[in-house]
Protein backbone atom coordinates (compact mmCIF):
# COMPACT_ATOMS: atom_id res chain seq x y z
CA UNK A 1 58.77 97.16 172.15
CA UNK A 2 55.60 95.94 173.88
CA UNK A 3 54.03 99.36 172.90
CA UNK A 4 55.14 98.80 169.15
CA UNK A 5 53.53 95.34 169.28
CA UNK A 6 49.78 95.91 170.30
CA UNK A 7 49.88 99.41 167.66
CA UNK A 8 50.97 96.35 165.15
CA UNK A 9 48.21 94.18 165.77
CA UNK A 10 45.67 97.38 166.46
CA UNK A 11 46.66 98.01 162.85
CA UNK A 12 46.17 94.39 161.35
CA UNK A 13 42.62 94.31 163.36
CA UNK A 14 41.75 97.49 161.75
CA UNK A 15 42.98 96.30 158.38
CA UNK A 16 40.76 92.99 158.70
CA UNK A 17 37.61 94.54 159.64
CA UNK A 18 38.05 96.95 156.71
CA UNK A 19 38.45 94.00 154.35
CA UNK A 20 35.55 92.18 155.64
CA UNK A 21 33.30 95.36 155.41
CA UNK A 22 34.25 96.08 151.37
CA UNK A 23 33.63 93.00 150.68
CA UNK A 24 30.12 92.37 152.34
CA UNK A 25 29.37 95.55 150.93
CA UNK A 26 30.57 94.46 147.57
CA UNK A 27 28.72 91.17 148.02
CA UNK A 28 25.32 93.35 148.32
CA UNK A 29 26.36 95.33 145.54
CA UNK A 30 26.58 92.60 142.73
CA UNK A 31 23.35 90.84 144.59
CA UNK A 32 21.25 94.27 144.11
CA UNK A 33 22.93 94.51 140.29
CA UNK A 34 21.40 91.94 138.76
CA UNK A 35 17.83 93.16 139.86
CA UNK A 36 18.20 96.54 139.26
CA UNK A 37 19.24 95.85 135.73
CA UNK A 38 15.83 93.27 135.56
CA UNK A 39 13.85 96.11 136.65
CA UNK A 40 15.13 98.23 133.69
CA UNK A 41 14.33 95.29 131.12
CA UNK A 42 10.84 94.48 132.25
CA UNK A 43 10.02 98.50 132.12
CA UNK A 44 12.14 98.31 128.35
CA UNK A 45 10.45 95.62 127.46
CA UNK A 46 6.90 96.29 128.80
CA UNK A 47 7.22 99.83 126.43
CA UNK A 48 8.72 98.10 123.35
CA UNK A 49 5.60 95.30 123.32
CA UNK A 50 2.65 98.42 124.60
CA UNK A 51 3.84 100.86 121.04
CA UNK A 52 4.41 97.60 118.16
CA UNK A 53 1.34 95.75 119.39
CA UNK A 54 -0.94 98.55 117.30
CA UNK A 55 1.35 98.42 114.40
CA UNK A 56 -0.90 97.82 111.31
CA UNK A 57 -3.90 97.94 113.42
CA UNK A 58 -6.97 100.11 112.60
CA UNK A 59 -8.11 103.32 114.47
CA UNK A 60 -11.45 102.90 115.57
CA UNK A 61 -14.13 104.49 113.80
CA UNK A 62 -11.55 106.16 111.04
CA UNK A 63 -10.17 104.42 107.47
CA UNK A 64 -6.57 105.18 109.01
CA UNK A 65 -4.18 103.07 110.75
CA UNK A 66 -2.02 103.01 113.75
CA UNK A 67 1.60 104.45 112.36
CA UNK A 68 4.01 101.42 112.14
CA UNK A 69 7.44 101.62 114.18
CA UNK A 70 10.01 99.32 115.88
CA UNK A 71 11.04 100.01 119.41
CA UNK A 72 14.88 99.38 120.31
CA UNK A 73 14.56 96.45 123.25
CA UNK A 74 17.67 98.37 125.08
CA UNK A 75 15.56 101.60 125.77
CA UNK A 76 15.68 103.85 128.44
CA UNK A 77 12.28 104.07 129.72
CA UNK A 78 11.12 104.08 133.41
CA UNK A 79 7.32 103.60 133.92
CA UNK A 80 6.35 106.14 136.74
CA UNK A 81 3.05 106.63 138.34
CA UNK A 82 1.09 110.24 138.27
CA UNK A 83 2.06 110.30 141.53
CA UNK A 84 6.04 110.07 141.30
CA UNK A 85 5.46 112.87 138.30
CA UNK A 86 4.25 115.33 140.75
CA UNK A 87 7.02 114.37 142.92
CA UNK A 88 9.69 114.94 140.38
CA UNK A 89 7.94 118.65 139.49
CA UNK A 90 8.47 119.60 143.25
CA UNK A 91 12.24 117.90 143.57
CA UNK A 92 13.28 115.30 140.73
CA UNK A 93 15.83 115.36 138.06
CA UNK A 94 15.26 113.95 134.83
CA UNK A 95 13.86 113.79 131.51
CA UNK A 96 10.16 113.19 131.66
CA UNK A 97 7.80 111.56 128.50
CA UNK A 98 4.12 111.81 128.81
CA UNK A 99 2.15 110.20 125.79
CA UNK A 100 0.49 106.89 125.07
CA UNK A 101 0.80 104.78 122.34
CA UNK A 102 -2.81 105.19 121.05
CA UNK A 103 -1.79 108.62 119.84
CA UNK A 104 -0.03 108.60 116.26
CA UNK A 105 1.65 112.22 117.29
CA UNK A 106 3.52 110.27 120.05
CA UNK A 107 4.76 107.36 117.63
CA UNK A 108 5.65 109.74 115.40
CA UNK A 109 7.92 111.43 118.24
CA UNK A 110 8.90 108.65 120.15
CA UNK A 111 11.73 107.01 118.04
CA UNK A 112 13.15 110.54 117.65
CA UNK A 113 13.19 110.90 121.30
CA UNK A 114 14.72 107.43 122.10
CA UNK A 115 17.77 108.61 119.47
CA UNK A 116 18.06 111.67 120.88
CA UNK A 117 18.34 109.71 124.67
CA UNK A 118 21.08 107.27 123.31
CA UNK A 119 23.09 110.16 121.07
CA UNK A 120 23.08 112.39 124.51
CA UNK A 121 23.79 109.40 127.01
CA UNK A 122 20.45 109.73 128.61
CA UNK A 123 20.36 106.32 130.74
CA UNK A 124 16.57 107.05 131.82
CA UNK A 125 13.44 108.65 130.08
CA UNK A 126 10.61 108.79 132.99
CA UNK A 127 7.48 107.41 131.04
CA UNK A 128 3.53 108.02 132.55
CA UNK A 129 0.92 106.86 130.27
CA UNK A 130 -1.58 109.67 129.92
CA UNK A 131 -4.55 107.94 128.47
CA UNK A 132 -6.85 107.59 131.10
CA UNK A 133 -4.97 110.45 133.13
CA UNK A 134 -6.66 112.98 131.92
CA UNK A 135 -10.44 114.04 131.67
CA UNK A 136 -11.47 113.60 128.27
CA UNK A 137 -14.53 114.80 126.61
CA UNK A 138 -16.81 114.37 123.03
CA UNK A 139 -19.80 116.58 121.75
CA UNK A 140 -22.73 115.43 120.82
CA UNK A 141 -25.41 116.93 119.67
CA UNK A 142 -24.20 120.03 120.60
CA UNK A 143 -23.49 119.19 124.65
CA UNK A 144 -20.43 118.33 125.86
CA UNK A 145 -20.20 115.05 127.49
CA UNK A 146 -17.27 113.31 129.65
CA UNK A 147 -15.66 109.75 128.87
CA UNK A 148 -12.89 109.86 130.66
CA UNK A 149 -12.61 111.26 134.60
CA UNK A 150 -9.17 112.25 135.35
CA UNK A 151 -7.60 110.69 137.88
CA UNK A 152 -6.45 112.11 141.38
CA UNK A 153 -3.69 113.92 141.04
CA UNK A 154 -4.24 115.15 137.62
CA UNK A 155 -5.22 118.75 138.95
CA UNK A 156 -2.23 118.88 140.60
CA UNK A 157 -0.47 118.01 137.56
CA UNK A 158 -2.31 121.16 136.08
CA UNK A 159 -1.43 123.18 138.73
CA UNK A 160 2.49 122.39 138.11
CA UNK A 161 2.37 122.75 134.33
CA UNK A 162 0.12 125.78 134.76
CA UNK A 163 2.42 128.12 132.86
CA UNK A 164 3.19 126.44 129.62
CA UNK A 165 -0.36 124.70 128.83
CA UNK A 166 -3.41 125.57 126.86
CA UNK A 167 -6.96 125.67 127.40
CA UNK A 168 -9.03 122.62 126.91
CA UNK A 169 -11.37 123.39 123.80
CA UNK A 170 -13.04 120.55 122.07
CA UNK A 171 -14.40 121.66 118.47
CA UNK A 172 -17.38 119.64 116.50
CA UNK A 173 -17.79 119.18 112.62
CA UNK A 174 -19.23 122.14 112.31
CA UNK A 175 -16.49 124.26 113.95
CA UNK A 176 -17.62 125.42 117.05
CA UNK A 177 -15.77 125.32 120.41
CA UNK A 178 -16.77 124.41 123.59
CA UNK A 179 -14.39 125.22 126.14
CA UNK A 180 -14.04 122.53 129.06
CA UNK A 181 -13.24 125.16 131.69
CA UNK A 182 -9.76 123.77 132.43
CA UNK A 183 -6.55 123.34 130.98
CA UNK A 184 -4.85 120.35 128.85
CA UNK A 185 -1.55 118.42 128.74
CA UNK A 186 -1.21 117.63 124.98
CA UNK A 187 0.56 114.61 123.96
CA UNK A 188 3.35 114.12 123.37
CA UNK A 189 4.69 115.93 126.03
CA UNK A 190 8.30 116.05 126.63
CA UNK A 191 9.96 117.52 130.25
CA UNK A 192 13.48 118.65 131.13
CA UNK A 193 13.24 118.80 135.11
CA UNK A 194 16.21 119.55 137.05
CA UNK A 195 16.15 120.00 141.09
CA UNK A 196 12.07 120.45 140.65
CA UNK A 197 12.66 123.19 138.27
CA UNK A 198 11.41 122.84 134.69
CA UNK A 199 14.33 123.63 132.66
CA UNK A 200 12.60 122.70 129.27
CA UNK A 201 9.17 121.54 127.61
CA UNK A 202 7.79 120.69 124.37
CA UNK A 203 4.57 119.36 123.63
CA UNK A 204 2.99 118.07 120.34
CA UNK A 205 5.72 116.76 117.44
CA UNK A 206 6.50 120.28 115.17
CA UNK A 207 4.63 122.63 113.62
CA UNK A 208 4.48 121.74 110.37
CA UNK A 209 3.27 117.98 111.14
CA UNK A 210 -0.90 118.98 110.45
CA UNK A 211 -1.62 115.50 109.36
CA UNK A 212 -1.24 112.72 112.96
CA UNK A 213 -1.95 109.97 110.08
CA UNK A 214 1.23 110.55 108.23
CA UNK A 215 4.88 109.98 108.98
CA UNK A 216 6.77 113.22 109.95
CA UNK A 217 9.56 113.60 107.01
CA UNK A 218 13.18 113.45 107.04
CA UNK A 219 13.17 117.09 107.70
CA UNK A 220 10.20 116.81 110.33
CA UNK A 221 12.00 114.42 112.15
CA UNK A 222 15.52 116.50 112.13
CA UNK A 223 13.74 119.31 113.40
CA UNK A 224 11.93 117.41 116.32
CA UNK A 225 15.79 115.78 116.92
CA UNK A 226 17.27 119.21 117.27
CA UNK A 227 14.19 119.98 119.55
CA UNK A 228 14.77 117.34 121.73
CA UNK A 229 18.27 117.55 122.10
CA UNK A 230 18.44 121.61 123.18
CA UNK A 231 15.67 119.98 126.12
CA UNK A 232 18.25 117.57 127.19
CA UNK A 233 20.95 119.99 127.16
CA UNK A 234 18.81 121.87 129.27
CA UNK A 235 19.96 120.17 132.73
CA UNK A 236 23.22 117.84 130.76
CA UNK A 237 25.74 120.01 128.93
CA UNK A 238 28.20 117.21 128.39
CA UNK A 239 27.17 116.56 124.64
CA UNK A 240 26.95 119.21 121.88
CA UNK A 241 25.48 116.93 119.21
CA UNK A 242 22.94 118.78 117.32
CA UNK A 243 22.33 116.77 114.46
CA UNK A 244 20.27 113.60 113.70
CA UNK A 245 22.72 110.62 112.44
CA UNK A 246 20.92 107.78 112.80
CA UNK A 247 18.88 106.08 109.37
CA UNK A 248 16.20 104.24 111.96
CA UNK A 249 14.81 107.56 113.28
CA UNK A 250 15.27 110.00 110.70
């Protein structure tokens, strides 16, 4: 009987501490919520107010204009640093964006992308900023000369893209090339990475899109959604949508 009584109150001990644990660790739970969620909104927002602030604004040096769009405020994207890209090429997961919004090719793409993200569930699109990533070069009179050094870690970069990029050629008015010597990461530049494998990439919008100062059509844009869609199902088979459905993007 004594026996029977200290395995009861062994049991209610056991019971108690077990309570108190869940519940601190719940406590910590909804405490780390809140600013993982204001993380995501400052990165959301921060992308939202980077692509509309050129809307309507002139390209330097050129009669054309920025291309005009509207950026959802509930998007998925995660700034990451050229760094944490490298990282994710050697053992990440995830669906990668590299662009900037300077480049009318990536708001062209971008809104497509962001619809394909929501229509496949895609919670996070990893975003770096490539605009002063890369080395970036002009001619004039007939030398090449370099605006832009690329920053460390931007070989690297090269080195893990090795296989799917092209060589950097920079052509003048008259059509000649000078070749740079290295390779190039066009923008945009969409990556399906899974385990540190690339399971997908596609760079540029589609073929048919010759002119970066005009809207892609209807039929551009359903073509760049089916595009983007095969890349996610790359590493997430859960939905088979193939089709664009939403008005905003396409």
């Amino acid at each position: 009987m004594e026996q029977d009584k200290r395995n009861f109150i062994v049991i209610i001990m056991i019971i108690i501490f077990i309570t108190i644990g869940l519940g601190g660790y719940l406590v910590i739970k909804q405490k780390d919520a809140p600013q993982v969620e204001e993380n995501k909104n400052v990165d959301s927002n921060r992308f939202k107010s980077e692509y509309e602030a050129l809307n309507n604004k002139r390209i330097n040096n050129t009669r054309y204009n920025y291309l005009t769009l509207q950026i959802e405020e509930k998007n998925p994207i995660k700034y990451i640093s050229l760094d944490e890209l490298n990282n994710m090429l050697e053992n990440g997961t995830g669906i990668v964006y590299l662009g900037y919004s300077e480049s009318n090719m990536c708001r062209n793409a971008i809104n497509v992308l962001l619809t394909t993200a929501r229509d496949k569930n895609v919670d996070t699109i990893y975003y770096l900023n490539m605009y002063e990533i890369r080395d970036n070069y002009i001619v004039e009179n007939g030398e090449l000369i370099k605006t832009i050094e690329a920053q460390d870690g931007y070989q690297k970069l090269l080195e893990n893209l090795d296989t799917y990029l092209q060589d950097y050629v920079i052509n003048d008015n008259s059509g000649n090339s000078y070749p740079i010597g290295e390779k190039r990461v066009e923008v945009p530049t969409v990556i399906a990475i899974k385990n540190g494998e690339i399971k997908s990439i596609h760079q540029k919008t589609v073929d048919s899109n010759t002119n970066e100062f005009s809207n892609l059509t209807r039929n551009q844009k359903n073509e760049l959604y089916t595009i983007y869609n095969e890349l996610v199902d790359s590493i997430n088979k859960e939905n088979e949508q193939t089709f664009c459905t939403s008005e905003e993007a396409c």
